[in-house]
Protein backbone atom coordinates (compact mmCIF):
# COMPACT_ATOMS: atom_id res chain seq x y z
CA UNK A 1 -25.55 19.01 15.15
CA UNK A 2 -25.95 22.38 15.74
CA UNK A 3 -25.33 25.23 13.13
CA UNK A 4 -22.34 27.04 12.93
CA UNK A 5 -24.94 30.46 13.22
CA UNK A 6 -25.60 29.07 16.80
CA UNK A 7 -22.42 27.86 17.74
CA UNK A 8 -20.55 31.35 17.04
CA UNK A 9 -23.89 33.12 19.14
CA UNK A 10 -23.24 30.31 21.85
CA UNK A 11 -20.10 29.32 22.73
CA UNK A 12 -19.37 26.42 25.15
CA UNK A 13 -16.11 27.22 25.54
CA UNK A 14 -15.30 29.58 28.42
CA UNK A 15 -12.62 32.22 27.59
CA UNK A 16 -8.74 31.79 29.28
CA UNK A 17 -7.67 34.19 31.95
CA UNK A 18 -6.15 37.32 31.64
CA UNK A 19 -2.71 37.07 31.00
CA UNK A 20 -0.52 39.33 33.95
CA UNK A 21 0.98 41.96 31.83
CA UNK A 22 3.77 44.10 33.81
CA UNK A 23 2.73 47.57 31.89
CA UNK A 24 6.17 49.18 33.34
CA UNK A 25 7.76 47.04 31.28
CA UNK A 26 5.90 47.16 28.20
CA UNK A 27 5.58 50.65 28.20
CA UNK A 28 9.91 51.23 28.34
CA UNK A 29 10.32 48.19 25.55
CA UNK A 30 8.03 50.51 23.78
CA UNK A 31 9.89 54.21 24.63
CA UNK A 32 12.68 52.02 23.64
CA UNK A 33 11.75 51.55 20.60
CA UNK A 34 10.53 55.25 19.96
CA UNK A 35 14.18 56.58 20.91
CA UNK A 36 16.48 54.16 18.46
CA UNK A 37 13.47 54.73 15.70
CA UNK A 38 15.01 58.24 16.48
CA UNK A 39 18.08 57.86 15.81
CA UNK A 40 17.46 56.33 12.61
CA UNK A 41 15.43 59.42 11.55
CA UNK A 42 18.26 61.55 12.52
CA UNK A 43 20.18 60.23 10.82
CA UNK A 44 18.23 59.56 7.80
CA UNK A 45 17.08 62.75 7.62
CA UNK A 46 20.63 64.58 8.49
CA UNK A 47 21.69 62.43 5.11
CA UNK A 48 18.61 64.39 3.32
CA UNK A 49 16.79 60.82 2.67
CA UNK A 50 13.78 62.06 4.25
CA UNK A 51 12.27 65.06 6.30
CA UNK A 52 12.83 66.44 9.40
CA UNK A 53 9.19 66.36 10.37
CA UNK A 54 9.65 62.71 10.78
CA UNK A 55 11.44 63.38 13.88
CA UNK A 56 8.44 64.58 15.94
CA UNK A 57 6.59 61.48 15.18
CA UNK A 58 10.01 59.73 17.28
CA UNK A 59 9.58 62.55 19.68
CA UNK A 60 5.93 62.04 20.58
CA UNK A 61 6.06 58.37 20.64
CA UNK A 62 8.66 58.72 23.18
CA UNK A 63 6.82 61.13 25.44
CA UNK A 64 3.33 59.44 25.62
CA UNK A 65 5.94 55.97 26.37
CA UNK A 66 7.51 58.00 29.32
CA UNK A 67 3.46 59.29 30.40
CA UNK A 68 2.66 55.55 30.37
CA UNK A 69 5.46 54.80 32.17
CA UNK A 70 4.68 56.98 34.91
CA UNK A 71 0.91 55.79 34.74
CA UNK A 72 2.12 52.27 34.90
CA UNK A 73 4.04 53.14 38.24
CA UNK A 74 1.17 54.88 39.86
CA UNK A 75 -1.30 51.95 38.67
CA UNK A 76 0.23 48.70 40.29
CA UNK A 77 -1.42 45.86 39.19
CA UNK A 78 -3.95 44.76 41.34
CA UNK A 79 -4.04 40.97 42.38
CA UNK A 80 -7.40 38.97 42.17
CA UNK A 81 -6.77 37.05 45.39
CA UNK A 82 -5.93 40.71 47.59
CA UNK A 83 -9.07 42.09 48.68
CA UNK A 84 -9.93 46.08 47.47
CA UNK A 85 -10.39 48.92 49.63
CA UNK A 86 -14.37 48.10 49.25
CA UNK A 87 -14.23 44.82 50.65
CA UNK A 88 -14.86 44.65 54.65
């Protein structure tokens, strides 16, 4: 039986495939997410629960989601099965 040492240096198993992510999609869940987060703040902070500073946090979350966004358009995924520009 071999040791666990050599096992975790060796693994038999191979690893699963990539899972096919649409990043579009992720990356408006996620700008989503950053503009009702902002609202909350807003409104938190209009109560005087917490500071205003908070709000740029909201802000920049929602900027680098709408920068990923336009990335993720850009950057289609590229299928495994379509051949590249470098392939004759």
């Amino acid at each position: 039986m071999p040791s666990s040492r050599s096992s975790m240096l060796n693994p038999r198993r191979t690893p699963p495939p990539p899972v096919p992510v649409n990043f579009g999609r992720v990356m408006r869940v996620g700008t989503l997410g950053w503009a009702v987060a902002l609202v909350v703040v807003v409104v938190l902070a209009a109560v005087g629960s917490i500071d205003w500073y908070a709000s740029w946090v909201c802000g920049v979350g929602i900027v680098l989601g709408l920068l990923g966004t336009r990335w993720a358009r850009r950057h289609p995924p590229v299928d495994a099965e379509t051949p590249g520009p470098s392939a004759p």
